[in-house]
N, C-alpha and C. Protein backbone atom coordinates (compact mmCIF):
# COMPACT_ATOMS: atom_id res chain seq x y z
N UNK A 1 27.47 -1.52 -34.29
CA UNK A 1 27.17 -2.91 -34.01
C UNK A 1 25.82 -2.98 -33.29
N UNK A 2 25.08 -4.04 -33.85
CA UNK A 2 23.76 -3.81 -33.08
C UNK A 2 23.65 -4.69 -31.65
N UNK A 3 22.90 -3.99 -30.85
CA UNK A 3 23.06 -4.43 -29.47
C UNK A 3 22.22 -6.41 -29.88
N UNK A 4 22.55 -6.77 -28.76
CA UNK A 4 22.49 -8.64 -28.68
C UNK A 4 21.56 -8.58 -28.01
N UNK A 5 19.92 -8.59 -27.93
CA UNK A 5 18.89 -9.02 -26.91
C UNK A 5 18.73 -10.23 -26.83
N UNK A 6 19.24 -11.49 -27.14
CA UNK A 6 18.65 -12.22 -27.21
C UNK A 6 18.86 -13.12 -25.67
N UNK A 7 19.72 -12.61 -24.75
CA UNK A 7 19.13 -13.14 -23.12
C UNK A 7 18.90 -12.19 -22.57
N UNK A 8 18.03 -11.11 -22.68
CA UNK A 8 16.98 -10.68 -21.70
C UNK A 8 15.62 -11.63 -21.43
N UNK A 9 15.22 -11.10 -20.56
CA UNK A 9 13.55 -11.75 -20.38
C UNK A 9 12.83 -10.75 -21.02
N UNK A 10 11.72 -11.51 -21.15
CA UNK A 10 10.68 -10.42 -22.00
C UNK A 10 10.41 -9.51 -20.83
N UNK A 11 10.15 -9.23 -19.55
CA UNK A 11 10.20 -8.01 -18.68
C UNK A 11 10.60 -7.15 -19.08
N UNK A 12 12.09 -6.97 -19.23
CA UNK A 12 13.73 -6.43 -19.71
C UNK A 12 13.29 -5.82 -20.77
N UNK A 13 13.28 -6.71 -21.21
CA UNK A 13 12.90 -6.35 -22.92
C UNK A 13 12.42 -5.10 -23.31
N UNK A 14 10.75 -5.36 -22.94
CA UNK A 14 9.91 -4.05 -22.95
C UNK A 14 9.55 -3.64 -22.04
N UNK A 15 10.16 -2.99 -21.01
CA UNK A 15 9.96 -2.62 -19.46
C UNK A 15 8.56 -1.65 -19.37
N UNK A 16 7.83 -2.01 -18.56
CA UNK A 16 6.55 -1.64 -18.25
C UNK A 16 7.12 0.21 -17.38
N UNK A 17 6.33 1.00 -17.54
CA UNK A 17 6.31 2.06 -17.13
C UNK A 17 5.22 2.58 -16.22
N UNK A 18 4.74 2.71 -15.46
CA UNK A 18 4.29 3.40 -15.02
C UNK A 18 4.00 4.34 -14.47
N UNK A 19 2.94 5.00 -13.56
CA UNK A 19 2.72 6.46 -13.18
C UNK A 19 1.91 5.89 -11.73
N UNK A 20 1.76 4.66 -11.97
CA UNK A 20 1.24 4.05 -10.40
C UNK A 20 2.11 3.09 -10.04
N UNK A 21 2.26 2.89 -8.33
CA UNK A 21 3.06 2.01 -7.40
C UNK A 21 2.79 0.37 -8.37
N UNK A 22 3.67 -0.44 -8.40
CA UNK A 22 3.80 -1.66 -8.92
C UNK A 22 4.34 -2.26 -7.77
N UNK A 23 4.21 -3.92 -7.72
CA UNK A 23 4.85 -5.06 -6.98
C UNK A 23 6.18 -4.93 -7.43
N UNK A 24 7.01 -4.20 -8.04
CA UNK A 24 8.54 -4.68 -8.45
C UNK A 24 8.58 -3.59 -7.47
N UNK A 25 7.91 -2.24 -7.52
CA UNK A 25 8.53 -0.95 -6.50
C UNK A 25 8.89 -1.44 -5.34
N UNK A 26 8.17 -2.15 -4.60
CA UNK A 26 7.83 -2.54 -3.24
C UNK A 26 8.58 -3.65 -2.28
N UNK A 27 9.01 -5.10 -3.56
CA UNK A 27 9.45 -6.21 -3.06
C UNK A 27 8.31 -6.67 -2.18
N UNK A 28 8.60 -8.00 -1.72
CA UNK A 28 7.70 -9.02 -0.79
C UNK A 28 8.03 -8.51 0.43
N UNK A 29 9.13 -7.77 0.87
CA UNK A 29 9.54 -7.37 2.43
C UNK A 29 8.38 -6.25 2.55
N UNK A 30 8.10 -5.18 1.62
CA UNK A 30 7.14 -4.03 1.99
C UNK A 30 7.97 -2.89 2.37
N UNK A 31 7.18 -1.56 2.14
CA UNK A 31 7.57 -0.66 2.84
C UNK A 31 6.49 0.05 3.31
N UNK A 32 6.84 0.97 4.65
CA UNK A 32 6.08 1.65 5.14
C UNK A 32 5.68 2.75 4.68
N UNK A 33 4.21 3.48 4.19
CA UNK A 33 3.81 4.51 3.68
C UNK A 33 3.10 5.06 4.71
N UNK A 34 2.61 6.43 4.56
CA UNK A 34 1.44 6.94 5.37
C UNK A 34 0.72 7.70 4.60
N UNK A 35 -0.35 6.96 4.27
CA UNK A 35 -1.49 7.76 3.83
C UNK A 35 -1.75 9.27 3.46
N UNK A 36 -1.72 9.54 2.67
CA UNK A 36 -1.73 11.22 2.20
C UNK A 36 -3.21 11.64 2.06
N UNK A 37 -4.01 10.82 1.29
CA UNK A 37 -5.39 10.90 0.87
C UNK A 37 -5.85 10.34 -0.42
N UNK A 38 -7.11 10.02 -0.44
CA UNK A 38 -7.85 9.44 -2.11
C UNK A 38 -8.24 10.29 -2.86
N UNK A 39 -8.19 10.11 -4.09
CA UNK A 39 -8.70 10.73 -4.88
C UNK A 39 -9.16 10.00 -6.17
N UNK A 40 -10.41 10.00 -6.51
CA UNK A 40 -10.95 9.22 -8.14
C UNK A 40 -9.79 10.46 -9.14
N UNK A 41 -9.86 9.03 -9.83
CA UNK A 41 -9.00 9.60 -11.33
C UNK A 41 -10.10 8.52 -12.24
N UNK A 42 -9.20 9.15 -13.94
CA UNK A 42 -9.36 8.17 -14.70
C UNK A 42 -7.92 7.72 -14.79
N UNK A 43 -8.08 6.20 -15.43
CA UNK A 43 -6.87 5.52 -15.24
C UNK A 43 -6.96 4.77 -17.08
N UNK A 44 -5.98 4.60 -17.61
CA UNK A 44 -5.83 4.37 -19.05
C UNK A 44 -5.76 2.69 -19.19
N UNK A 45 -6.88 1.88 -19.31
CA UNK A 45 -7.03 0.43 -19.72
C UNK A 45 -7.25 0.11 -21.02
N UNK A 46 -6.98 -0.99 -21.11
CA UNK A 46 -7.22 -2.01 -22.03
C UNK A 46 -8.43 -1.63 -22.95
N UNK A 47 -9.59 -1.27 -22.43
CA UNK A 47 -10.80 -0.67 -22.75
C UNK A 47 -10.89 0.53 -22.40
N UNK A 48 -10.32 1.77 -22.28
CA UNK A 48 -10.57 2.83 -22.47
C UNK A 48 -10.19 3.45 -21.20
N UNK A 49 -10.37 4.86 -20.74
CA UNK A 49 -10.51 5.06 -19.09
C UNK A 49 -11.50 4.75 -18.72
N UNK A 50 -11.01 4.04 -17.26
CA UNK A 50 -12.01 3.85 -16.51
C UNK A 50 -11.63 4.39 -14.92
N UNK A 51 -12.44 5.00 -14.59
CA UNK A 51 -12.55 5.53 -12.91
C UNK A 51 -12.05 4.75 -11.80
N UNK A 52 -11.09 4.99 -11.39
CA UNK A 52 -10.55 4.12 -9.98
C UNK A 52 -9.92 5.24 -8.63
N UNK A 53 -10.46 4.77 -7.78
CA UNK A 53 -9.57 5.23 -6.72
C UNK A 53 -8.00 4.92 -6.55
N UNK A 54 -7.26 6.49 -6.43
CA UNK A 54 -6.13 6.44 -6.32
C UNK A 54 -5.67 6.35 -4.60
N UNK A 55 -4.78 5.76 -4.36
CA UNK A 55 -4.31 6.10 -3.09
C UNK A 55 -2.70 6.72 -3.03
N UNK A 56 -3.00 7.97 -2.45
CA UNK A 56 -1.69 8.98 -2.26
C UNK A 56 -1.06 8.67 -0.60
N UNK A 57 0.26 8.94 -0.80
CA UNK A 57 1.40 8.46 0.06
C UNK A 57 2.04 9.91 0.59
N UNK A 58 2.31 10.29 1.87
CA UNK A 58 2.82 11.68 1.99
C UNK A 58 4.58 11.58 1.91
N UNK A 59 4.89 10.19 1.71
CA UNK A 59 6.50 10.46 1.72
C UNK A 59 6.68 10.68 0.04
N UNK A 60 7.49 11.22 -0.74
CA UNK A 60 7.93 11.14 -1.67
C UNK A 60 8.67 10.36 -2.22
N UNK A 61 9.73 9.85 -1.69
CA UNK A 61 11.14 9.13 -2.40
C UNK A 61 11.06 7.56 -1.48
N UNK A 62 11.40 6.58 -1.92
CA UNK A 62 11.73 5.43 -1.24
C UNK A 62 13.12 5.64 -0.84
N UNK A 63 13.74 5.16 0.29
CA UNK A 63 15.13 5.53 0.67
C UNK A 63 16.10 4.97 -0.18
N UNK A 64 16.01 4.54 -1.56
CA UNK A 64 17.09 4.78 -2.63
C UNK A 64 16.77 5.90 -3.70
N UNK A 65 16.05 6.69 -2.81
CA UNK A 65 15.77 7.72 -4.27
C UNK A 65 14.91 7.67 -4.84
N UNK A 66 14.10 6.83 -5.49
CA UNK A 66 13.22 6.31 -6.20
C UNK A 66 11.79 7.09 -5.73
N UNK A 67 10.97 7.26 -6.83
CA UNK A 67 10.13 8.07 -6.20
C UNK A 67 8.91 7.19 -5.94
N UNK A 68 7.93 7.39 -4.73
CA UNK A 68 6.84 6.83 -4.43
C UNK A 68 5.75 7.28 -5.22
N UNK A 69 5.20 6.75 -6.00
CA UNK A 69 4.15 6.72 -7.35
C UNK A 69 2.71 6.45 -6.13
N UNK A 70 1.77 7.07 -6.27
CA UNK A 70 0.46 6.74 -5.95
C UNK A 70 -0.03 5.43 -6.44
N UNK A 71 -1.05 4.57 -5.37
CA UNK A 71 -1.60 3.45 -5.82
C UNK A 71 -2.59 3.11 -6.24
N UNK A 72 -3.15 2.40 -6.95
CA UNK A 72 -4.33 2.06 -7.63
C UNK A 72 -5.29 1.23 -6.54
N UNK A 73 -6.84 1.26 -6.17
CA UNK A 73 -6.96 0.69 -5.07
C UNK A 73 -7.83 -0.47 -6.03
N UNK A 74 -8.00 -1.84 -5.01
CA UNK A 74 -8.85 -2.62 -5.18
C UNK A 74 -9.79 -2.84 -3.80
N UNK A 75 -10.61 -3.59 -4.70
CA UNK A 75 -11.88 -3.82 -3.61
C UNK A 75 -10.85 -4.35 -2.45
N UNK A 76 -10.42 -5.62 -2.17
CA UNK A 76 -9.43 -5.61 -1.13
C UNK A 76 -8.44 -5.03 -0.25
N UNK A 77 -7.13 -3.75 -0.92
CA UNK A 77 -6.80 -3.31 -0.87
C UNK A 77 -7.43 -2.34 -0.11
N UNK A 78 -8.69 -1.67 -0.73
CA UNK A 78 -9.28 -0.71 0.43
C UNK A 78 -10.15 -1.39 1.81
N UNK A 79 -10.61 -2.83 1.72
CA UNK A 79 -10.89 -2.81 2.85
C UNK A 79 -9.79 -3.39 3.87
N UNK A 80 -8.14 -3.70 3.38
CA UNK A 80 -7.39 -3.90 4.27
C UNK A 80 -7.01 -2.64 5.05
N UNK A 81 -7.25 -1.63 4.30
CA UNK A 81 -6.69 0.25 4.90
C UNK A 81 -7.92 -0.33 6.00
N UNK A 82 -8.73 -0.34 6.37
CA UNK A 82 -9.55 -0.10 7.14
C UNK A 82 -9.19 -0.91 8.25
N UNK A 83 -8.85 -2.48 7.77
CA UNK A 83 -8.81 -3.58 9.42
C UNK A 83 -7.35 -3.10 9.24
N UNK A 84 -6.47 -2.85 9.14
CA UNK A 84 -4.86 -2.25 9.60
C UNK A 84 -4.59 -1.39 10.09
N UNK A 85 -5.65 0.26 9.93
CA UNK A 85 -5.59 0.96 10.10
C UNK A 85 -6.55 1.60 11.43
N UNK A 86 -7.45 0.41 11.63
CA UNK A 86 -8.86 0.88 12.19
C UNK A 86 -9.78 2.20 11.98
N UNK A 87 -9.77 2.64 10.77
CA UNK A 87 -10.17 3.31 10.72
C UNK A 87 -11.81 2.77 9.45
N UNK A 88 -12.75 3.78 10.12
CA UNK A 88 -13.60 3.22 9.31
C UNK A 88 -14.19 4.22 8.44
N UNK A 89 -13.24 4.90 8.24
CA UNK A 89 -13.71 6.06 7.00
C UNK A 89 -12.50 6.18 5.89
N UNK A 90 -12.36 6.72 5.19
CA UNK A 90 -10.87 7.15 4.31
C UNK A 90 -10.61 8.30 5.48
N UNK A 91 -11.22 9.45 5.45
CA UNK A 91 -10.77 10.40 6.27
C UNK A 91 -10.34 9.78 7.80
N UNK A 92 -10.53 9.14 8.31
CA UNK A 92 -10.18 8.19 9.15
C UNK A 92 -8.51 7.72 9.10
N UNK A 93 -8.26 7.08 7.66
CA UNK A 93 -7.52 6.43 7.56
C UNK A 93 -5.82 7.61 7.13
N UNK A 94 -6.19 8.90 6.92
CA UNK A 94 -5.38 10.00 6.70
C UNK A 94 -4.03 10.38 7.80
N UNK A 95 -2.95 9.96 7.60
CA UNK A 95 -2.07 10.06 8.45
C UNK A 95 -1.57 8.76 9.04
N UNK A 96 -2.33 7.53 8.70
CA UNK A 96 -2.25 6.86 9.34
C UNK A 96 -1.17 5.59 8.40
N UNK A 97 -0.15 4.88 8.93
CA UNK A 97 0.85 4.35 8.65
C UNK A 97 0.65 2.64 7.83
N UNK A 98 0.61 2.32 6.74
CA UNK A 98 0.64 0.82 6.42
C UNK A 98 1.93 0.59 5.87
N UNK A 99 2.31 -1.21 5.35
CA UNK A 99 2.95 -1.67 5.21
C UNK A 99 2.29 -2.12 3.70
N UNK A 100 3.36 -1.30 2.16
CA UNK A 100 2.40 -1.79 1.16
C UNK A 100 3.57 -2.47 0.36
N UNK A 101 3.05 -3.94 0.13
CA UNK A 101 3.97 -5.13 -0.03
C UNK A 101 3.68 -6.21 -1.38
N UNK A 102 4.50 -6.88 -2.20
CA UNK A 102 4.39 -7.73 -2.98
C UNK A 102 4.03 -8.91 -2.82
N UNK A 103 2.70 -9.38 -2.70
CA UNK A 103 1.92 -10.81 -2.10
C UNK A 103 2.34 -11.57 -3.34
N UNK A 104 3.47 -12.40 -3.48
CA UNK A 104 3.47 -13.54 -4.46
C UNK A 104 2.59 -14.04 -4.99
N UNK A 105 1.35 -14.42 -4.03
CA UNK A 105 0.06 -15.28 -3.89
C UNK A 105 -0.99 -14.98 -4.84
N UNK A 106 -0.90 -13.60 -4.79
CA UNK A 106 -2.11 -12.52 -5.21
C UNK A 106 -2.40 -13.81 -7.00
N UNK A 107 -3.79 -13.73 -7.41
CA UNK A 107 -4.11 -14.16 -8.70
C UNK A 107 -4.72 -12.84 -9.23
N UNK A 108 -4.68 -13.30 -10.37
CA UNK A 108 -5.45 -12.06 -11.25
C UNK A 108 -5.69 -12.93 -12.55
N UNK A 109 -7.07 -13.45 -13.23
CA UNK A 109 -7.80 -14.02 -14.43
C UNK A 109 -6.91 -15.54 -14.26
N UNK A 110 -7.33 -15.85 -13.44
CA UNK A 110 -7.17 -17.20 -13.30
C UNK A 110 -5.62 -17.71 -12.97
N UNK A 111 -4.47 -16.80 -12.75
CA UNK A 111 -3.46 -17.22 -12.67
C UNK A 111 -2.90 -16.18 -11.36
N UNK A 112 -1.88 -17.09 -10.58
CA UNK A 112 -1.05 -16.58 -9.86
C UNK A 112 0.07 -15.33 -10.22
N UNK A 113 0.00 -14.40 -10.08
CA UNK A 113 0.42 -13.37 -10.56
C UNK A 113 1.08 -12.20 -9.65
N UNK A 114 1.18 -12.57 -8.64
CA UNK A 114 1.59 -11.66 -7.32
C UNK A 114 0.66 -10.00 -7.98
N UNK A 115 0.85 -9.17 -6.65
CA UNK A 115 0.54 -8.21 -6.35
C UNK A 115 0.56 -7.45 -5.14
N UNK A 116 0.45 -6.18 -5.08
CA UNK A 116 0.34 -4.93 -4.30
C UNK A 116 -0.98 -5.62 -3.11
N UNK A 117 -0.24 -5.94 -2.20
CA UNK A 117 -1.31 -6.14 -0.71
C UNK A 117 -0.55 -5.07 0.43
N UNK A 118 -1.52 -5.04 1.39
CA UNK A 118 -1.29 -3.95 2.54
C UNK A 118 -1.64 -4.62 3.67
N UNK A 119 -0.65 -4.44 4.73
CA UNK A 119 -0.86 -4.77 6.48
C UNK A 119 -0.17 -4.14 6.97
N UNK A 120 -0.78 -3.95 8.22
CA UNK A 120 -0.34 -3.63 9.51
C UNK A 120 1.01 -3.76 9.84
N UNK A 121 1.25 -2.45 10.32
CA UNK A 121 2.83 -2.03 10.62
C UNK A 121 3.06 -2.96 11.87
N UNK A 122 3.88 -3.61 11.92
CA UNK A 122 4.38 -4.36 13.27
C UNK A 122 4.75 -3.32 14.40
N UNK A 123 4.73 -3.62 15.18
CA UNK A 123 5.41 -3.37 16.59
C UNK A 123 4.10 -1.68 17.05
N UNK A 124 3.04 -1.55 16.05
CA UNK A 124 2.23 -0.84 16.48
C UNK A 124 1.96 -0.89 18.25
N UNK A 125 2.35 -0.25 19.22
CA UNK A 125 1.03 -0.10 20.44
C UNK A 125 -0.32 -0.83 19.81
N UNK A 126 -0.99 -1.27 20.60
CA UNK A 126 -2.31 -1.04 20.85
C UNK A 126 -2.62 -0.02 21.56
N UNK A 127 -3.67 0.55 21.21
CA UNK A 127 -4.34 1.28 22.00
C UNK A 127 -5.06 1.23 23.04
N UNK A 128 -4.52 2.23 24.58
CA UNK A 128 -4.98 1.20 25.89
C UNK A 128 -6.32 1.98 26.27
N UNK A 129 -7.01 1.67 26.78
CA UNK A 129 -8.13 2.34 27.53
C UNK A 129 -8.00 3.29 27.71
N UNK A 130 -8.68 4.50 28.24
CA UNK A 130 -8.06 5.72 29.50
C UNK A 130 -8.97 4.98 30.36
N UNK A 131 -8.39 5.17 31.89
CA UNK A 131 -8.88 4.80 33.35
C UNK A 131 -9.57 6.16 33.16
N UNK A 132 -10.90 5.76 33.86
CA UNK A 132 -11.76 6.20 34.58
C UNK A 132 -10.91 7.80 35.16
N UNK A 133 -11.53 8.26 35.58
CA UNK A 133 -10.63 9.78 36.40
C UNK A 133 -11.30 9.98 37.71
N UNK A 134 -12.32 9.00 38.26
CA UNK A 134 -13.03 8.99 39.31
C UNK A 134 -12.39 8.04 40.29
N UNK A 135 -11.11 7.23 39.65
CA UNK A 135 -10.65 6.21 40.65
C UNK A 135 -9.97 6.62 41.66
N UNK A 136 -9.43 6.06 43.05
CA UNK A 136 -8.71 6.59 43.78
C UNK A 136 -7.69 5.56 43.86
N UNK A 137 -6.65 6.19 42.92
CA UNK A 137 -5.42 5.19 42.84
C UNK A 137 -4.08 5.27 44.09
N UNK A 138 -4.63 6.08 45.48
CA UNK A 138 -3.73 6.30 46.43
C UNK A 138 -3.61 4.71 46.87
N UNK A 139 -4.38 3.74 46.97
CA UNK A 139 -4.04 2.51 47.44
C UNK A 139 -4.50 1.20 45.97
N UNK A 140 -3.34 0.42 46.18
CA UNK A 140 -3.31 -0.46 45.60
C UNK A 140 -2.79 -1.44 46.06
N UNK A 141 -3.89 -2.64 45.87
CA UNK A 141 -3.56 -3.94 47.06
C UNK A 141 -2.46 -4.45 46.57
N UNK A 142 -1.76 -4.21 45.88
CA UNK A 142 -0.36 -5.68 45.61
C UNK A 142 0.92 -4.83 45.05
């Protein structure tokens, strides 16, 4: 008997595959990655390969198993690693923890289309000063 497609969605249908992180991996909540390192690849388009920076993740598995796929960067995307991360190099940014999430918002060729955005891990410290080492902290007025 032949199988009944006719209520799937076209998603369903012909399910997209990939070998890079997608907005379905991730959901709008996000998960936390830490930076492994970049590396240029070629990447297989519409028009042929074309050269993009990859961004690698040092965890492997998402906590259902699922494995964490490397991401494709955009002009945005890499300069959010930088204001989230403070770091102002890639090597900079190595070890260092983001939140990579499904922006509903995101457009792509004129239409709303969600996508792969990155921020800042909540409940981060800031980073405090160091005091001076010349102070004499034996008295303190209050």
């Amino acid at each position: 008997m032949a199988e009944n497609l006719n209520g799937m969605n076209f998603n369903d249908l012909v399910p997209k595959v990939s070998q890079y992180l997608s907005k379905e991996d991730v959901g709008e909540e996000g998960v936390i990655l830490t930076i492994r390192g970049f590396k240029r690849e070629a990447v297989k388009g519409d028009d042929g390969d074309e050269e993009k920076i990859i961004l690698h993740f040092k965890e492997p598995t998402f906590a259902d198993g699922g494995i964490i796929k490397p991401m494709i960067l955009n002009r945005t995307n890499s300069q959010l690693i930088g204001v989230c991360t403070g770091a102002a190099t890639a090597g900079e940014a190595i070890g260092k923890q983001i939140v990579v999430f499904n922006d509903p918002t995101v457009g792509f060729g004129g239409k709303i289309t969600g996508g792969l955005r990155i921020r800042k891990v909540q409940g981060q410290p800031k980073t405090a000063a160091k005091a001076p080492q010349d102070i004499d902290d034996s008295y303190v007025p209050f």
